[in-house]
N, C-alpha and C. Protein backbone atom coordinates (compact mmCIF):
# COMPACT_ATOMS: atom_id res chain seq x y z
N UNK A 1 0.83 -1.19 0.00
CA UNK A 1 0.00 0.00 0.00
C UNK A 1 0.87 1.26 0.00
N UNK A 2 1.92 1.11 0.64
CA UNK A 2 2.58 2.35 1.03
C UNK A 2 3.51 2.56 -0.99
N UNK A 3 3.79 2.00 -1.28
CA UNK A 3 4.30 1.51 -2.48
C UNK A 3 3.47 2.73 -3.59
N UNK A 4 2.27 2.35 -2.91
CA UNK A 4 0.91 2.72 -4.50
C UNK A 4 0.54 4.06 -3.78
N UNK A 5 1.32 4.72 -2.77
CA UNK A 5 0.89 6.16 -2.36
C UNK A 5 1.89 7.01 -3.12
N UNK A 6 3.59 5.97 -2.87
CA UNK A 6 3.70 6.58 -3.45
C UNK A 6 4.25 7.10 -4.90
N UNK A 7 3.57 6.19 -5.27
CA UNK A 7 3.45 6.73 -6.83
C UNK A 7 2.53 7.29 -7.59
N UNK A 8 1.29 7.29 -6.60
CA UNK A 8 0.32 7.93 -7.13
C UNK A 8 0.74 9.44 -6.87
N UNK A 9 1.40 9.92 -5.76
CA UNK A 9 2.07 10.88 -4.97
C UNK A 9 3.09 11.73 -6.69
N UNK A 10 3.80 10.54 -7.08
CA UNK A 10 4.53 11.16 -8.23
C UNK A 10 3.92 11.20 -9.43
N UNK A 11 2.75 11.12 -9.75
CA UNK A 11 2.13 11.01 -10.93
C UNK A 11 1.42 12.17 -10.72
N UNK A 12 0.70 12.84 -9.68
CA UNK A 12 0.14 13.98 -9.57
C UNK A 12 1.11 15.12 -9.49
N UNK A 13 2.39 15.14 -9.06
CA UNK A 13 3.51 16.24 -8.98
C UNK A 13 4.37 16.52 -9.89
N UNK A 14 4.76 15.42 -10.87
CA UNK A 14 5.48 15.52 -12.01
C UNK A 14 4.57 16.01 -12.80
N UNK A 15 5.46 17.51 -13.54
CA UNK A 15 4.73 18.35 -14.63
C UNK A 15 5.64 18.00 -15.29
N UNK A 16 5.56 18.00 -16.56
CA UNK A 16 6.67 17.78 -17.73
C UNK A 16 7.41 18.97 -18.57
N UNK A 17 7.93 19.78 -18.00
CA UNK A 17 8.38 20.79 -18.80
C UNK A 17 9.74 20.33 -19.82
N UNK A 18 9.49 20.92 -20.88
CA UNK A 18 10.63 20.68 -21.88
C UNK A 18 10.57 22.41 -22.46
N UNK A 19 11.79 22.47 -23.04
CA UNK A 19 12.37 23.77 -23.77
C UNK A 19 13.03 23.40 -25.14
N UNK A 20 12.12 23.64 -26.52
CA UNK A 20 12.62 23.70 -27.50
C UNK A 20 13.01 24.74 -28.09
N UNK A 21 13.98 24.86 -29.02
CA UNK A 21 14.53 25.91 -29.90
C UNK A 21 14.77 25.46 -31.35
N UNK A 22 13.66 26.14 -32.23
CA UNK A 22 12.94 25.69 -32.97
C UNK A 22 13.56 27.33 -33.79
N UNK A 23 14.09 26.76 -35.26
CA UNK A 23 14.42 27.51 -36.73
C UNK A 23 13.44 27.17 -37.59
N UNK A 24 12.94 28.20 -38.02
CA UNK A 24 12.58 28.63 -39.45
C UNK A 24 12.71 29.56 -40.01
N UNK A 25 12.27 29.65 -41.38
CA UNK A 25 12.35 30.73 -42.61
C UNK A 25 11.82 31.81 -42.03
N UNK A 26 13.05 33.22 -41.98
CA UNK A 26 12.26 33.92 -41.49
C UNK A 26 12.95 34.61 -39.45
N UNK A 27 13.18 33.44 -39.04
CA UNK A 27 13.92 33.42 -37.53
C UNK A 27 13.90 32.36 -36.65
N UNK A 28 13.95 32.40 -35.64
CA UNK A 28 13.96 31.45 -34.40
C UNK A 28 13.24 32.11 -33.29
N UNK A 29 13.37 30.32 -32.34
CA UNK A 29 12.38 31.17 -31.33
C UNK A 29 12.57 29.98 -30.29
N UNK A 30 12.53 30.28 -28.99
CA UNK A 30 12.79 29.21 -27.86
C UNK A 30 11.29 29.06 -26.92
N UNK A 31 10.96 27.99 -27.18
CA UNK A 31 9.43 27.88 -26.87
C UNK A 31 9.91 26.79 -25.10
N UNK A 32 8.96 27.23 -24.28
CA UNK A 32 9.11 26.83 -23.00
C UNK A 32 7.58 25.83 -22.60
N UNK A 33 7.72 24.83 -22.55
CA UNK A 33 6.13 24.22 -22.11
C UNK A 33 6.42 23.72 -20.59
N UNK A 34 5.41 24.11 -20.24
CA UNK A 34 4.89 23.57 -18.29
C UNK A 34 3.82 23.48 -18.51
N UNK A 35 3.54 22.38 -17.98
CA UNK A 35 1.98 21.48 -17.89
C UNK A 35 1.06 22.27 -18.66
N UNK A 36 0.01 22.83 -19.26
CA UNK A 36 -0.64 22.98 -20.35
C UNK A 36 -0.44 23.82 -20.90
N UNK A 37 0.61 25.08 -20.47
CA UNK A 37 0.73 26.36 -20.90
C UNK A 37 2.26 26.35 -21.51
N UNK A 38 2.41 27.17 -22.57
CA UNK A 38 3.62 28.05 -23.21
C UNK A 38 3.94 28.88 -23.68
N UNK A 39 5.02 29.48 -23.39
CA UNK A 39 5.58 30.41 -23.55
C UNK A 39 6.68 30.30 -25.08
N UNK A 40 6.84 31.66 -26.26
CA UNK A 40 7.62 31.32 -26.97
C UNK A 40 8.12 32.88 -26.69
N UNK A 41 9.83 33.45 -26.82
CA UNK A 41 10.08 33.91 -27.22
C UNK A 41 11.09 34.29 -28.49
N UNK A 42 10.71 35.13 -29.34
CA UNK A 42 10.96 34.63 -30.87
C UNK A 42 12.68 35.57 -30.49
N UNK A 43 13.24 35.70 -32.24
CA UNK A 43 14.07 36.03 -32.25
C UNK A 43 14.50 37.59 -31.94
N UNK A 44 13.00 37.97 -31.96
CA UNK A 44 13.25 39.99 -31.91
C UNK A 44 12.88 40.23 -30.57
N UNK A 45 12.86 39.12 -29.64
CA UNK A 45 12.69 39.53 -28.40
C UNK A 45 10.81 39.51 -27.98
N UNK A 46 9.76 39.20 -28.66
CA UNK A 46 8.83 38.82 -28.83
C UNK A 46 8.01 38.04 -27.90
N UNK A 47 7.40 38.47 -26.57
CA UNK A 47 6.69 37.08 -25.97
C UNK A 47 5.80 36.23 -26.20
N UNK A 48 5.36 35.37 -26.51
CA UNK A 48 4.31 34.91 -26.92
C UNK A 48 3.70 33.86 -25.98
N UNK A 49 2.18 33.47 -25.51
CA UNK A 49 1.72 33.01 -24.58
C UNK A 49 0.94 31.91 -25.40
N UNK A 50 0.71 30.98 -24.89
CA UNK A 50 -0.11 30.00 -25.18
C UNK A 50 -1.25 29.42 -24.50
N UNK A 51 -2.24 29.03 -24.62
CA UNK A 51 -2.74 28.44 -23.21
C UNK A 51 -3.57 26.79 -23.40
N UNK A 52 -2.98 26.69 -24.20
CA UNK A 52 -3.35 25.23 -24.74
C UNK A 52 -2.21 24.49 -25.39
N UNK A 53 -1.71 22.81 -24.48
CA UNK A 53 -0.33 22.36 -24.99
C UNK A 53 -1.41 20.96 -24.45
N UNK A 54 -0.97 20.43 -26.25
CA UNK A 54 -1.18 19.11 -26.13
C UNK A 54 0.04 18.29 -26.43
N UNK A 55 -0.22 16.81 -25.68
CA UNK A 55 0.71 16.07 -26.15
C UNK A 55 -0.10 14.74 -26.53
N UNK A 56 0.67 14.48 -27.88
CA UNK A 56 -0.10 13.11 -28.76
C UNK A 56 0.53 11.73 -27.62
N UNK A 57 0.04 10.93 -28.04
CA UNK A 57 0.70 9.45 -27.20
C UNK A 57 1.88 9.08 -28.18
N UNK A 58 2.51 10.07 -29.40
CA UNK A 58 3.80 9.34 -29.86
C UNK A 58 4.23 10.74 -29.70
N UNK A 59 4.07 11.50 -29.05
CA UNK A 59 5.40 12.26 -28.28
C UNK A 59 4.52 14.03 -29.12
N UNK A 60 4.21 14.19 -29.62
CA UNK A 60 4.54 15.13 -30.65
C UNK A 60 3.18 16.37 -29.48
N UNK A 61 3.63 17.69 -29.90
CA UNK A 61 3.18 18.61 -29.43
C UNK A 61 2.37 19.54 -30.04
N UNK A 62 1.35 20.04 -30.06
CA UNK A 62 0.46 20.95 -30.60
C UNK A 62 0.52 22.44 -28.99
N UNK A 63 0.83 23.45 -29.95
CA UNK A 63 0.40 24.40 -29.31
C UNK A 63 -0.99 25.43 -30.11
N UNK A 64 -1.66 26.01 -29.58
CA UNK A 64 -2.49 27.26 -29.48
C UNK A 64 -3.42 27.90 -28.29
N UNK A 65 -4.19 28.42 -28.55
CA UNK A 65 -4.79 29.72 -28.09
C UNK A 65 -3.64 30.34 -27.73
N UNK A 66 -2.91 30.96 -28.94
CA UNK A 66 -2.05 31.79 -28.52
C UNK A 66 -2.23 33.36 -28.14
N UNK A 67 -1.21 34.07 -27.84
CA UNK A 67 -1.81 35.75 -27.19
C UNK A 67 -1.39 36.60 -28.52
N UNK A 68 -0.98 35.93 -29.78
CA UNK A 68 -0.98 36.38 -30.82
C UNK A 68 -1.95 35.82 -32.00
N UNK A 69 -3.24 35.79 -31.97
CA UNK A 69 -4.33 35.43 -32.38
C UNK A 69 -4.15 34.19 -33.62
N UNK A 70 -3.65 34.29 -34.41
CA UNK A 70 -3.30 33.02 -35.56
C UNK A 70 -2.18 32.28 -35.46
N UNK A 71 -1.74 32.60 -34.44
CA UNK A 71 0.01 32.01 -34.69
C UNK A 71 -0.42 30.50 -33.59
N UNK A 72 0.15 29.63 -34.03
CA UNK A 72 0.10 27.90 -33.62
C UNK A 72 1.35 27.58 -33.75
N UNK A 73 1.44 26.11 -33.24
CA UNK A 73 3.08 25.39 -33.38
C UNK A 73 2.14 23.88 -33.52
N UNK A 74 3.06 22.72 -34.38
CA UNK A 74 3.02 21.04 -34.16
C UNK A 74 4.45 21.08 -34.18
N UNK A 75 4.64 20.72 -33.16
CA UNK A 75 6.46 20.03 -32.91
C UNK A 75 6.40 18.72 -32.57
N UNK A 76 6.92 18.00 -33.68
CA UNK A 76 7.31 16.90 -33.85
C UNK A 76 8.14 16.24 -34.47
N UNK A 77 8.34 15.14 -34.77
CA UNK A 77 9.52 14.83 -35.82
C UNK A 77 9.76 15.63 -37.11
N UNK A 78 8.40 16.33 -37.45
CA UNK A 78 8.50 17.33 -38.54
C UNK A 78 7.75 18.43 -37.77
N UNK A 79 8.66 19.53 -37.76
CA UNK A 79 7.47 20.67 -36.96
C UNK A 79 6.85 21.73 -37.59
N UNK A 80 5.70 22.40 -37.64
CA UNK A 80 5.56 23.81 -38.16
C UNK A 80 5.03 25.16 -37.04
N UNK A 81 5.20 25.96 -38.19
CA UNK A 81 4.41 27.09 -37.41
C UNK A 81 3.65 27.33 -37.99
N UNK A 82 2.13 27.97 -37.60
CA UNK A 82 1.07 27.88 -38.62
C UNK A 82 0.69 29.43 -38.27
N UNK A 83 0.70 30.70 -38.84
CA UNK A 83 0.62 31.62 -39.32
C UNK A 83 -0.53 32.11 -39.99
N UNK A 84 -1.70 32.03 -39.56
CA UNK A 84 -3.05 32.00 -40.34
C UNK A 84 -3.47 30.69 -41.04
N UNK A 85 -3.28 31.09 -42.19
CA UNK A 85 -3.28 29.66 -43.32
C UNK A 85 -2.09 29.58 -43.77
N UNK A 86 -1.20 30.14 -43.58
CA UNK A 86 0.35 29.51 -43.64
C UNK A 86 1.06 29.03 -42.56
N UNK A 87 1.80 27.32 -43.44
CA UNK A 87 2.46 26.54 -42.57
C UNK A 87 4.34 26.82 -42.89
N UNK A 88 4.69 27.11 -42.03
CA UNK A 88 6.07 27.27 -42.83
C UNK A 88 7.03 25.93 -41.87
N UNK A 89 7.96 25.17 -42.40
CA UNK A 89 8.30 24.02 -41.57
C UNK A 89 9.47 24.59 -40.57
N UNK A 90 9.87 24.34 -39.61
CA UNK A 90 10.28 24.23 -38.91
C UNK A 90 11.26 22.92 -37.95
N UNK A 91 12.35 23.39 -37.75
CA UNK A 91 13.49 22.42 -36.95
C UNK A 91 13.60 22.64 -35.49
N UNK A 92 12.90 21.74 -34.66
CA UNK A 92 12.92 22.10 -33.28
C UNK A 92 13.31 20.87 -32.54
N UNK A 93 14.48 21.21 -31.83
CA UNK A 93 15.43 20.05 -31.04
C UNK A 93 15.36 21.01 -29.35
């Protein structure tokens, strides 16, 4: 019993933050995720907020409701930024 406290203990406390830095056409930008929310700031010094971060079950990331109204991210083995109706690709390690 004591075993299954505590891991239930670490399954509720572990948030998953990761920090990518992600190139494309155009500039860069270092995007910050903590548990559903992110942060990007681009290359001109730019903040950008997110408030919706999904993660697929093969790893890959969707951001939006961003605080810059059209702008989105999918980071994954192939990533983009989505810009209204433009996708431009993107390299994010």
């Amino acid at each position: 019993m004591r075993y299954l406290i505590i891991f239930l203990f670490l399954l509720c406390t572990n948030v998953e933050a990761k920090i990518f830095k992600c190139k494309y056409s155009g500039g860069n930008s270092k995007i910050e995720i903590s548990s559903n929310r992110a942060t990007e700031t681009t290359s001109a010094g730019v903040v950008i907020n997110y408030s919706k971060v999904e993660l697929s079950s093969k790893g890959a990331y969707s951001l939006s409701g961003s605080s810059k109204d059209t702008r989105a991210w999918f980071i994954g083995a192939i990533s983009f930024l989505m810009l209204g109706t433009n996708m431009t690709q993107a390299t994010c390690r």
